[in-house]
PDB file of N, CA and C in Angstrom:
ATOM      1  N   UNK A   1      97.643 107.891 103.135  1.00  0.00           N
ATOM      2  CA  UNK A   1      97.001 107.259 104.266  1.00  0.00           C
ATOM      3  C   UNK A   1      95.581 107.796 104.392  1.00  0.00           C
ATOM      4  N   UNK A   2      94.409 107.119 104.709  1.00  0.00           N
ATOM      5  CA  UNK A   2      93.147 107.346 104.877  1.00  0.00           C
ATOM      6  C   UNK A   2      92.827 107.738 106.235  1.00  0.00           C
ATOM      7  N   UNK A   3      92.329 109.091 106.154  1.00  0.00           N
ATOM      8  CA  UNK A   3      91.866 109.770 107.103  1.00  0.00           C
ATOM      9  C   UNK A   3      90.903 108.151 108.129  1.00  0.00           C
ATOM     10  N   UNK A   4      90.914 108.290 109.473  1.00  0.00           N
ATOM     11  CA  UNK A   4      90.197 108.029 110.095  1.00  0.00           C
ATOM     12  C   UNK A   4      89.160 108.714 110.906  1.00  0.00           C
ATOM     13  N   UNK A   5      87.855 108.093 110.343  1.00  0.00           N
ATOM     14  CA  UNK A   5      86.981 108.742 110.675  1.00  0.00           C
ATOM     15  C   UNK A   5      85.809 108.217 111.738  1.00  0.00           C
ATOM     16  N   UNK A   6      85.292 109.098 112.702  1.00  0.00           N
ATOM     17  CA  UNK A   6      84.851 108.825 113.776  1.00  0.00           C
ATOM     18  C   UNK A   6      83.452 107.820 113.935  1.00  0.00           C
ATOM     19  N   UNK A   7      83.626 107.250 114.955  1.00  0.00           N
ATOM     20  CA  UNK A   7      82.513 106.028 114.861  1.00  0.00           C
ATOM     21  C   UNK A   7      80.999 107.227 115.309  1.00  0.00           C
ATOM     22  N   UNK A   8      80.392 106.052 114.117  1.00  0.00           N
ATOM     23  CA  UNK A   8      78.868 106.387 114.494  1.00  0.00           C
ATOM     24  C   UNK A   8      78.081 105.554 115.555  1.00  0.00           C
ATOM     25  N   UNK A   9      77.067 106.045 115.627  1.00  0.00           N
ATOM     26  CA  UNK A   9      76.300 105.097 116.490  1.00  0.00           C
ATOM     27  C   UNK A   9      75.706 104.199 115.539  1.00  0.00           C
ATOM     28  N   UNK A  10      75.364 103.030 115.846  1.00  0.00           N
ATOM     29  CA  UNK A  10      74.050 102.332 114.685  1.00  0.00           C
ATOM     30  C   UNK A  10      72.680 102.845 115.215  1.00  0.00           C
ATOM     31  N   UNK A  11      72.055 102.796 113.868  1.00  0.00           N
ATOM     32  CA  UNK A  11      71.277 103.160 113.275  1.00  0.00           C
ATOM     33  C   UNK A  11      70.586 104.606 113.448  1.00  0.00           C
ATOM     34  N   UNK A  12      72.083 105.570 112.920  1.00  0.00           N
ATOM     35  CA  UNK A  12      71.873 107.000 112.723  1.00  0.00           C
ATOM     36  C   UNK A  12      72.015 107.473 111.454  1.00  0.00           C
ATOM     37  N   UNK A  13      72.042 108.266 110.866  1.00  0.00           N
ATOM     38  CA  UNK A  13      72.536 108.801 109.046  1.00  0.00           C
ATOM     39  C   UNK A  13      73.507 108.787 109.295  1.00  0.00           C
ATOM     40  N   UNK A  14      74.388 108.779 108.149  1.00  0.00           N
ATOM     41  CA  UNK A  14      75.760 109.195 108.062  1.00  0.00           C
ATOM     42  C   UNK A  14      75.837 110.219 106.776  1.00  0.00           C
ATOM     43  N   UNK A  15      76.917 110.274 106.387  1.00  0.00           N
ATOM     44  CA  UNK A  15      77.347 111.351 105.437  1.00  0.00           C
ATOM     45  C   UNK A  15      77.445 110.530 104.023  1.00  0.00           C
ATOM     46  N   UNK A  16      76.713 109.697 103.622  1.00  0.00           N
ATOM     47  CA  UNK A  16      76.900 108.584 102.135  1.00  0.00           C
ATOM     48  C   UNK A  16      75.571 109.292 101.246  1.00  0.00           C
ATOM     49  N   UNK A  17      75.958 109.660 100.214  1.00  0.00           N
ATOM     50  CA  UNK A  17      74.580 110.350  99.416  1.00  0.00           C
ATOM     51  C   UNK A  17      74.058 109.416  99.125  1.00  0.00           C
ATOM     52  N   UNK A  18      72.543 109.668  98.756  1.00  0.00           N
ATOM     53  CA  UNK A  18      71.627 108.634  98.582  1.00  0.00           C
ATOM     54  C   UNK A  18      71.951 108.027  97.292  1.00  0.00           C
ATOM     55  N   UNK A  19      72.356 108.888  96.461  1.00  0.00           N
ATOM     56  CA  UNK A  19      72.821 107.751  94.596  1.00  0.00           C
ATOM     57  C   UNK A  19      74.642 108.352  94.789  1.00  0.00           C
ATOM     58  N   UNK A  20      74.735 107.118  94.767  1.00  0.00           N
ATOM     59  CA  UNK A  20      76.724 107.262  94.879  1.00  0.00           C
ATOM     60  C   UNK A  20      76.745 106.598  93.355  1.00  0.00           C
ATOM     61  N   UNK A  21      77.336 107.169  92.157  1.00  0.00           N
ATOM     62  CA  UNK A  21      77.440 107.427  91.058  1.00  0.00           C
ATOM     63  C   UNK A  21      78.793 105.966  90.982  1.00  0.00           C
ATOM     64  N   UNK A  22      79.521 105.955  91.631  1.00  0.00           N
ATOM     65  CA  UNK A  22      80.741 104.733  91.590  1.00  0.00           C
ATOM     66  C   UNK A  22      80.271 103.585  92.043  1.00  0.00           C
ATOM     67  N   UNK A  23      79.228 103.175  92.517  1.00  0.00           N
ATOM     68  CA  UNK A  23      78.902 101.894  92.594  1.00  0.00           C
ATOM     69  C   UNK A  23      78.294 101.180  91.691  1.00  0.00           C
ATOM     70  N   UNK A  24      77.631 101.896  90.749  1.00  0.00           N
ATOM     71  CA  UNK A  24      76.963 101.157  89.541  1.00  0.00           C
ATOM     72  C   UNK A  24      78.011 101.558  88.215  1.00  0.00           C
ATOM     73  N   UNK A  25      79.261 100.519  88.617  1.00  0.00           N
ATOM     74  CA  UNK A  25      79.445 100.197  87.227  1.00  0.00           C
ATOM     75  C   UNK A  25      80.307  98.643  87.063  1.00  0.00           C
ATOM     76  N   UNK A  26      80.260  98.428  86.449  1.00  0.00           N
ATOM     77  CA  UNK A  26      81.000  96.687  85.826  1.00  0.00           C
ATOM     78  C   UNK A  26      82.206  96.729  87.154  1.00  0.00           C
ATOM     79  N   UNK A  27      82.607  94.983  87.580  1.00  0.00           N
ATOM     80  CA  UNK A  27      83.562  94.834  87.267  1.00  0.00           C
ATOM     81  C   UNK A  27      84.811  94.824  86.514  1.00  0.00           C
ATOM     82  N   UNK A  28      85.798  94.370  87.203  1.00  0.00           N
ATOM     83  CA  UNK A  28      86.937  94.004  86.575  1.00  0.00           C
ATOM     84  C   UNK A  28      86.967  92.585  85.709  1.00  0.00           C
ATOM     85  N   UNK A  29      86.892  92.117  84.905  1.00  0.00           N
ATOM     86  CA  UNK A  29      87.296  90.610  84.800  1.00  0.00           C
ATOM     87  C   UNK A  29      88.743  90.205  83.772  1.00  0.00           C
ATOM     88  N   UNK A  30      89.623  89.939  84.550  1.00  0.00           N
ATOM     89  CA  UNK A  30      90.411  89.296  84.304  1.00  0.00           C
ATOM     90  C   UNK A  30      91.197  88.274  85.529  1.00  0.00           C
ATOM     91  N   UNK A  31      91.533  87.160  84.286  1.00  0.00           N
ATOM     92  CA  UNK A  31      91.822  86.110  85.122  1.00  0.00           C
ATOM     93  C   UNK A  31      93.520  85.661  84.510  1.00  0.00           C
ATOM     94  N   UNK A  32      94.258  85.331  85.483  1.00  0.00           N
ATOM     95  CA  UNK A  32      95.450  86.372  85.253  1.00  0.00           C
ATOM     96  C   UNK A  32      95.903  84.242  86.119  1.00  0.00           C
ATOM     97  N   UNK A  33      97.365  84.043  85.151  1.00  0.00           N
ATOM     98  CA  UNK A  33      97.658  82.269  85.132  1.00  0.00           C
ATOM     99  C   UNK A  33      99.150  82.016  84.888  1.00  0.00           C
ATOM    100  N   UNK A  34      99.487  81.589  85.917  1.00  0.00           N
ATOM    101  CA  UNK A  34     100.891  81.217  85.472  1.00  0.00           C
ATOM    102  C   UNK A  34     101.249  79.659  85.818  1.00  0.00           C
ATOM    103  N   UNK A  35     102.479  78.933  85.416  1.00  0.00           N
ATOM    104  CA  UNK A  35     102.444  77.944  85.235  1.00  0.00           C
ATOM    105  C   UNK A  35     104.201  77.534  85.336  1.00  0.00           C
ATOM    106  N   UNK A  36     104.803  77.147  85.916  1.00  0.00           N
ATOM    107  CA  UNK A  36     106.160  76.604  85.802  1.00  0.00           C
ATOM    108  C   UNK A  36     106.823  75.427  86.131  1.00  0.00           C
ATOM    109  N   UNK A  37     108.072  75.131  85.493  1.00  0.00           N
ATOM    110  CA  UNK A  37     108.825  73.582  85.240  1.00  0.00           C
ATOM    111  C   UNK A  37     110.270  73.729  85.900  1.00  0.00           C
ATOM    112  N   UNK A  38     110.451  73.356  86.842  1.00  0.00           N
ATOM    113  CA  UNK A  38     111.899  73.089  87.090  1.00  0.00           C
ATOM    114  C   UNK A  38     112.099  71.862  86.819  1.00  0.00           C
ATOM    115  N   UNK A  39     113.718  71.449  86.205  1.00  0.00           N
ATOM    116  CA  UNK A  39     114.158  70.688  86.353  1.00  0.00           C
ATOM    117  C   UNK A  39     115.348  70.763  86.702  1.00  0.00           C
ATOM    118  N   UNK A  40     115.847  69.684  87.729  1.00  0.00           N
ATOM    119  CA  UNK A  40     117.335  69.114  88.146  1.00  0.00           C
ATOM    120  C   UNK A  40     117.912  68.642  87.441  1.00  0.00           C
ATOM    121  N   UNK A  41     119.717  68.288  87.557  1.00  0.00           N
ATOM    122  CA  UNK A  41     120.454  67.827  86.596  1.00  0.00           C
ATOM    123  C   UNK A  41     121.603  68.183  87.088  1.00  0.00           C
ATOM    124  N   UNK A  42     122.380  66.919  86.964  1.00  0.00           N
ATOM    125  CA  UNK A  42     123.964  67.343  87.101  1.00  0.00           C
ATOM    126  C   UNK A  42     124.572  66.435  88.510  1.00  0.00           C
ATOM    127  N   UNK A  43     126.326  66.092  89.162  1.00  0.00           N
ATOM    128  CA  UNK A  43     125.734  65.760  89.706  1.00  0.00           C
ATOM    129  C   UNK A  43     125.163  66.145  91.038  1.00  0.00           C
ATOM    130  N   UNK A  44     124.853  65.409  92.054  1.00  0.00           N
ATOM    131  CA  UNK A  44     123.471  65.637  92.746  1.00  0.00           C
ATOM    132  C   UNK A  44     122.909  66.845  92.830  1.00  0.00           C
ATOM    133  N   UNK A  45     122.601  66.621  91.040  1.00  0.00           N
ATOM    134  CA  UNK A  45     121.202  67.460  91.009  1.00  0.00           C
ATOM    135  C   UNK A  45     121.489  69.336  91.759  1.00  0.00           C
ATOM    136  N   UNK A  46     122.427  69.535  91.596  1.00  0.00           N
ATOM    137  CA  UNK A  46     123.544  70.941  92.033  1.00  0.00           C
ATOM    138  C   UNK A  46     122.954  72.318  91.173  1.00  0.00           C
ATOM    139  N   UNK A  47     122.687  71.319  89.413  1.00  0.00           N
ATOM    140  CA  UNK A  47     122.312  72.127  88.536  1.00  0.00           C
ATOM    141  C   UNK A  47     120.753  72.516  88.261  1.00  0.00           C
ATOM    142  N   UNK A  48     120.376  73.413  87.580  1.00  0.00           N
ATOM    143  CA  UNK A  48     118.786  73.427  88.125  1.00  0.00           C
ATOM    144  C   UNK A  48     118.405  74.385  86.808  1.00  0.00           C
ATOM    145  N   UNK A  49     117.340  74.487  85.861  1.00  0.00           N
ATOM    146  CA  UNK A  49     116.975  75.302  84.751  1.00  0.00           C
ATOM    147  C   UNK A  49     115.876  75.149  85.233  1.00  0.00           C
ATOM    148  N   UNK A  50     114.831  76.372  85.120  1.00  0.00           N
ATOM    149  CA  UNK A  50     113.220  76.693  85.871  1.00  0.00           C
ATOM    150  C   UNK A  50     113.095  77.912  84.094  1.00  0.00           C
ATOM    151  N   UNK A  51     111.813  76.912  83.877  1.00  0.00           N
ATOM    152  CA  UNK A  51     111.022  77.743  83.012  1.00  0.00           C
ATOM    153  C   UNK A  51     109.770  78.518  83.517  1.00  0.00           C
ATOM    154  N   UNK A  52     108.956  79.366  82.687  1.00  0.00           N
ATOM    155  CA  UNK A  52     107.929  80.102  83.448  1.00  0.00           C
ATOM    156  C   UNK A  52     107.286  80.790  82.177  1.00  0.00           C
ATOM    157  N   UNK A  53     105.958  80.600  82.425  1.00  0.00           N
ATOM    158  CA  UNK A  53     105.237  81.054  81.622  1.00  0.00           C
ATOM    159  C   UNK A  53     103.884  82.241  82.147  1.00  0.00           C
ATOM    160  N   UNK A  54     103.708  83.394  82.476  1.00  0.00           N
ATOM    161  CA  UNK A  54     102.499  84.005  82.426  1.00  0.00           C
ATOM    162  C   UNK A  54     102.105  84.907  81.920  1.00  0.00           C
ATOM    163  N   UNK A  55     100.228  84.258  82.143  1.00  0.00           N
ATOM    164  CA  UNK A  55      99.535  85.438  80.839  1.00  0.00           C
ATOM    165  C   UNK A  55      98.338  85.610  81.900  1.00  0.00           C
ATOM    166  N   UNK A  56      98.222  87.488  81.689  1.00  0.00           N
ATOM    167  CA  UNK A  56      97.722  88.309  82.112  1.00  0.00           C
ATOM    168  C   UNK A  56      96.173  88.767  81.487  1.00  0.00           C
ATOM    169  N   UNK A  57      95.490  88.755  82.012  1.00  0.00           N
ATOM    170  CA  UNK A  57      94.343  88.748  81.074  1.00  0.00           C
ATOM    171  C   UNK A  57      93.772  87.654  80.157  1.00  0.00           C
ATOM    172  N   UNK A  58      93.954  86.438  80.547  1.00  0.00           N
ATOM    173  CA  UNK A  58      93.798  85.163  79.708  1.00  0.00           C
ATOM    174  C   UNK A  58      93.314  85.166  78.822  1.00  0.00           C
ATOM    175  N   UNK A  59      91.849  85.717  79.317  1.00  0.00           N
ATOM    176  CA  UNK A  59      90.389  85.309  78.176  1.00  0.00           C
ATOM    177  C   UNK A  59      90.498  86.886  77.172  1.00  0.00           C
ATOM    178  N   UNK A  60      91.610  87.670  77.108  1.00  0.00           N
ATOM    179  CA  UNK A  60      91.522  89.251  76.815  1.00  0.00           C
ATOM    180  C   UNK A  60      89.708  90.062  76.742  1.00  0.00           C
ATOM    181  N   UNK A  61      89.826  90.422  77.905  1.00  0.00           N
ATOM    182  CA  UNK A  61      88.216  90.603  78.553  1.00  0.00           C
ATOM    183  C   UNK A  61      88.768  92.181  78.182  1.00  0.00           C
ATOM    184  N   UNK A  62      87.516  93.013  77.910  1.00  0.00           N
ATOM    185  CA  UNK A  62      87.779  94.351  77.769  1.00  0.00           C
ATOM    186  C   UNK A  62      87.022  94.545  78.848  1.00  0.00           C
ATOM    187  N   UNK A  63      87.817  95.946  79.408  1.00  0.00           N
ATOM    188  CA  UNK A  63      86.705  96.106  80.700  1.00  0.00           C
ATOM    189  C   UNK A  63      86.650  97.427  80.295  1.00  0.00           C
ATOM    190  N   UNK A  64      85.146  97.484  80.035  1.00  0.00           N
ATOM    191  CA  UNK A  64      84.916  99.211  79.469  1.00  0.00           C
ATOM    192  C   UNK A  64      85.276 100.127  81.097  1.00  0.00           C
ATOM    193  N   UNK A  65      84.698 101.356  80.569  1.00  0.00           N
ATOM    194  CA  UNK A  65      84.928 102.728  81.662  1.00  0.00           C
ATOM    195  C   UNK A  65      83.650 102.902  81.997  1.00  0.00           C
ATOM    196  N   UNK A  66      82.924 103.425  82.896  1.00  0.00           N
ATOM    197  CA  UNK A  66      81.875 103.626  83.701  1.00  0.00           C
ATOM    198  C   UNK A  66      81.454 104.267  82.790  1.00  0.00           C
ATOM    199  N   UNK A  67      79.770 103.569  82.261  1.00  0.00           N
ATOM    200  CA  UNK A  67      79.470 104.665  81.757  1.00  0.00           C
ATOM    201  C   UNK A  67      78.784 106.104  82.276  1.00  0.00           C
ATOM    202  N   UNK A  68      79.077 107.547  81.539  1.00  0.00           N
ATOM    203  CA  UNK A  68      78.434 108.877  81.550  1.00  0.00           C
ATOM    204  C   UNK A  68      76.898 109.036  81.239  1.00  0.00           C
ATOM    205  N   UNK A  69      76.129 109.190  81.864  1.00  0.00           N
ATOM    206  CA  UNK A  69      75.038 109.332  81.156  1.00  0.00           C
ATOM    207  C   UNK A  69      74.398 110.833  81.315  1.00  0.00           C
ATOM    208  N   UNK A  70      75.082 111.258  79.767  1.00  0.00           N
ATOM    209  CA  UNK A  70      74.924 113.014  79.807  1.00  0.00           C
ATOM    210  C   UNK A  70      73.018 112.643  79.120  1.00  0.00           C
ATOM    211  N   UNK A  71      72.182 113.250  80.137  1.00  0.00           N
ATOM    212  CA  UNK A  71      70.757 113.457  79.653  1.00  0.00           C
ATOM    213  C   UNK A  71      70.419 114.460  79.767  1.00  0.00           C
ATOM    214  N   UNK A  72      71.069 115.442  80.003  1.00  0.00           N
ATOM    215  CA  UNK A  72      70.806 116.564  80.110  1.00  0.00           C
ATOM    216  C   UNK A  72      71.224 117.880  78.927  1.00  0.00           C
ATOM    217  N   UNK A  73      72.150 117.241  77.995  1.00  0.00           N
ATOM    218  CA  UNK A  73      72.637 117.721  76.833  1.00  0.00           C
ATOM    219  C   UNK A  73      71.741 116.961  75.710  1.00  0.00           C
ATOM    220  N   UNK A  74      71.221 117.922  75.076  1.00  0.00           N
ATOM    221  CA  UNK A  74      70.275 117.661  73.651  1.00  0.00           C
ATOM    222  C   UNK A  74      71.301 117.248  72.700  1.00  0.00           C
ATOM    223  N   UNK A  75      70.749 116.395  71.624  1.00  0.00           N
ATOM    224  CA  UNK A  75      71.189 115.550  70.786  1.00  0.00           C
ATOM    225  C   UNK A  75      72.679 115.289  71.006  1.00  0.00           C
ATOM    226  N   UNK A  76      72.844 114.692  72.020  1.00  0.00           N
ATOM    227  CA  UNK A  76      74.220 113.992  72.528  1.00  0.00           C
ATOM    228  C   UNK A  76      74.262 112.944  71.740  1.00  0.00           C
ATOM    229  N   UNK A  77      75.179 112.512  70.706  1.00  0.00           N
ATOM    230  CA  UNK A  77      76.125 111.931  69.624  1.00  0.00           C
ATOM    231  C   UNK A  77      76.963 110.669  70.714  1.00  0.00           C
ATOM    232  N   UNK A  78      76.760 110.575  71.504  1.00  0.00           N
ATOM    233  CA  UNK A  78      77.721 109.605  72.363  1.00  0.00           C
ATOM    234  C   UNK A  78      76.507 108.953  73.664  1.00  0.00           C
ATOM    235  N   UNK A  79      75.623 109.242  73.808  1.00  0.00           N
ATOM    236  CA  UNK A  79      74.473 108.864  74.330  1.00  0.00           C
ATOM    237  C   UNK A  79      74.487 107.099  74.670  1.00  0.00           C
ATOM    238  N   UNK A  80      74.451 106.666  75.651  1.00  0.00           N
ATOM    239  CA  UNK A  80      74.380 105.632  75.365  1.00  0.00           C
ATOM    240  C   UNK A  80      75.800 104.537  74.631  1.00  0.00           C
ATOM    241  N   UNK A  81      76.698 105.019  74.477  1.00  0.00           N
ATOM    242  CA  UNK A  81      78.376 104.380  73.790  1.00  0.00           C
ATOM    243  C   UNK A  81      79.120 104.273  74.213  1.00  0.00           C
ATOM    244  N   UNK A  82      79.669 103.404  74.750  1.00  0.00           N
ATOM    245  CA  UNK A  82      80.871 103.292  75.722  1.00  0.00           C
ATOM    246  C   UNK A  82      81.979 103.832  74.823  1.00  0.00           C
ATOM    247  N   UNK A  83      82.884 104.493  74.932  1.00  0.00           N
ATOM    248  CA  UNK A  83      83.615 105.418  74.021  1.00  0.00           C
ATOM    249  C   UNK A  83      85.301 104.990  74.672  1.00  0.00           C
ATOM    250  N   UNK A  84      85.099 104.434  75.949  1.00  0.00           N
ATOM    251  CA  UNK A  84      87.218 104.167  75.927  1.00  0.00           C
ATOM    252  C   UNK A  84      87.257 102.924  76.921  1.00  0.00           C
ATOM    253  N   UNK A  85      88.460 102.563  77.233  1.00  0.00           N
ATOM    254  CA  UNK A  85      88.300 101.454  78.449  1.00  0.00           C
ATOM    255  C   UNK A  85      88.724 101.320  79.583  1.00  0.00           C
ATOM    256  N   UNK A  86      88.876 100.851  80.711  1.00  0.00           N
ATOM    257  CA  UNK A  86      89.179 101.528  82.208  1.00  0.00           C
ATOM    258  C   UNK A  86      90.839 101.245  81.798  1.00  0.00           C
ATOM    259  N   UNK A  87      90.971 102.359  82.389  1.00  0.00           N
ATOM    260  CA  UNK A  87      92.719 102.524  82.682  1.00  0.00           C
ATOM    261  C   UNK A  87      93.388 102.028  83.817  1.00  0.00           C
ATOM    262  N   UNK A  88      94.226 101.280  83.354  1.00  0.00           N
ATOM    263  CA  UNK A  88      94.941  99.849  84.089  1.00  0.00           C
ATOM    264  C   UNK A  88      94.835  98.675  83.495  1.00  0.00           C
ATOM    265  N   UNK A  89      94.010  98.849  82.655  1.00  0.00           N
ATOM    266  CA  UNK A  89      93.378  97.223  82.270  1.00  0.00           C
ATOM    267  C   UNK A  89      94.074  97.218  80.938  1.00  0.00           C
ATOM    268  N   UNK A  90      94.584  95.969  80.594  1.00  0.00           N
ATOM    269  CA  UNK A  90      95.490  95.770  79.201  1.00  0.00           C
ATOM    270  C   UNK A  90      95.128  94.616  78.882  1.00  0.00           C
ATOM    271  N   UNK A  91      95.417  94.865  77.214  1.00  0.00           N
ATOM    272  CA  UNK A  91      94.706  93.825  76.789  1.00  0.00           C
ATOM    273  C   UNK A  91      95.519  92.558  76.869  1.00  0.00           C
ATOM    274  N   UNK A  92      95.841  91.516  75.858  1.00  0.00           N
ATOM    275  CA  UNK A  92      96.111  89.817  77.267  1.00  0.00           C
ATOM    276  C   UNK A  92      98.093  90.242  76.791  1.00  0.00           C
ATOM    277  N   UNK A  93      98.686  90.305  77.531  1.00  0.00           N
ATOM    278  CA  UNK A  93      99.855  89.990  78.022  1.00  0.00           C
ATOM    279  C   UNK A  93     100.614  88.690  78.381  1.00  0.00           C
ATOM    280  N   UNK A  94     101.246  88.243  77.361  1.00  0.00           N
ATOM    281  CA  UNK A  94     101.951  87.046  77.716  1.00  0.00           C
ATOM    282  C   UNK A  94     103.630  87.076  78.514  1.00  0.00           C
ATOM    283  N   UNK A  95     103.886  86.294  79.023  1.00  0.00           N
ATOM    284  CA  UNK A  95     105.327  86.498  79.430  1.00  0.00           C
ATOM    285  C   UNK A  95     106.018  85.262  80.002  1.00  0.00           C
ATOM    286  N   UNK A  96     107.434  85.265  79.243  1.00  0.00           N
ATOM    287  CA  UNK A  96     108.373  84.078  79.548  1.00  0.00           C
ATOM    288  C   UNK A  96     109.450  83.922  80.261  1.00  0.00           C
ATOM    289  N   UNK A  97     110.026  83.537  80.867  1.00  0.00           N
ATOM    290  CA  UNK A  97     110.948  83.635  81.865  1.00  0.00           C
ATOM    291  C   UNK A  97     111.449  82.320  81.784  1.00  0.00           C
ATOM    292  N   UNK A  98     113.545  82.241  81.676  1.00  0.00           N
ATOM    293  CA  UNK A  98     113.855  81.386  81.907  1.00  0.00           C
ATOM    294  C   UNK A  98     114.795  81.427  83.332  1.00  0.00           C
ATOM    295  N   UNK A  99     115.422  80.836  83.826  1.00  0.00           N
ATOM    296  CA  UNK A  99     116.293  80.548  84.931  1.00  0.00           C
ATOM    297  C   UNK A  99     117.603  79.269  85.438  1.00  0.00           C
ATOM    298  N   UNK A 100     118.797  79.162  85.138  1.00  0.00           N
ATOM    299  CA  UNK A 100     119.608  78.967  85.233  1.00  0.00           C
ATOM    300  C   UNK A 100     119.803  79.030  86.609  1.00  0.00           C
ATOM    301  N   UNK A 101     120.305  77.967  87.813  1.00  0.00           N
ATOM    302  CA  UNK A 101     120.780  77.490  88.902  1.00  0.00           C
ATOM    303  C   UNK A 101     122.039  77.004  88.798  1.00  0.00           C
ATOM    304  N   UNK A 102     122.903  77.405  89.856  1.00  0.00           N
ATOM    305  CA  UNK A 102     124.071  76.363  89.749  1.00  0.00           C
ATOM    306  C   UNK A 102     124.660  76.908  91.216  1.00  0.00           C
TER     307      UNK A 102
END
């Protein structure tokens, strides 16, 4: 649970540093789709089969990791390289699902 924290007045400082290091980096992009078919059958229609199809990551978008920018270490070998990718993010995921009613 997130601490609650006390109201300011407007237009006083608050406690936000002037370069907040987590706001400058990429989105997320993935666009995430599903799609399904029932059909009836039997009689009145009592019986019922539902298909299902979704995929996670459609367009398989890599979403790099924020980059580090070590400038302060001489001949840094990684300078400038996005080197891994944000964790959570997977690459495209498909998935099927059937379903039986009665």
């Amino acid at each position: 649970m997130r601490p609650v924290l006390p109201r300011r007045s407007d237009f006083t400082f608050g406690t936000e540093p002037r370069v907040d290091p987590t706001l400058r980096s990429d989105g997320v992009d993935n666009f995430d789709v599903a799609a399904f078919k029932k059909i009836l059958f039997g009689m009145q229609e009592r019986l019922g089969f539902e298909f299902r199809v979704e995929v996670f990551n459609l367009f398989n978008q890599q979403n790099s990791l924020r980059h580090e920018y070590n400038v302060l270490h001489n001949n840094n070998g990684n300078f400038g390289v996005v080197t891994s990718t944000d964790p959570g993010t997977n690459p495209r995921l498909i998935q099927f699902a059937s379903k039986l009613s009665f």
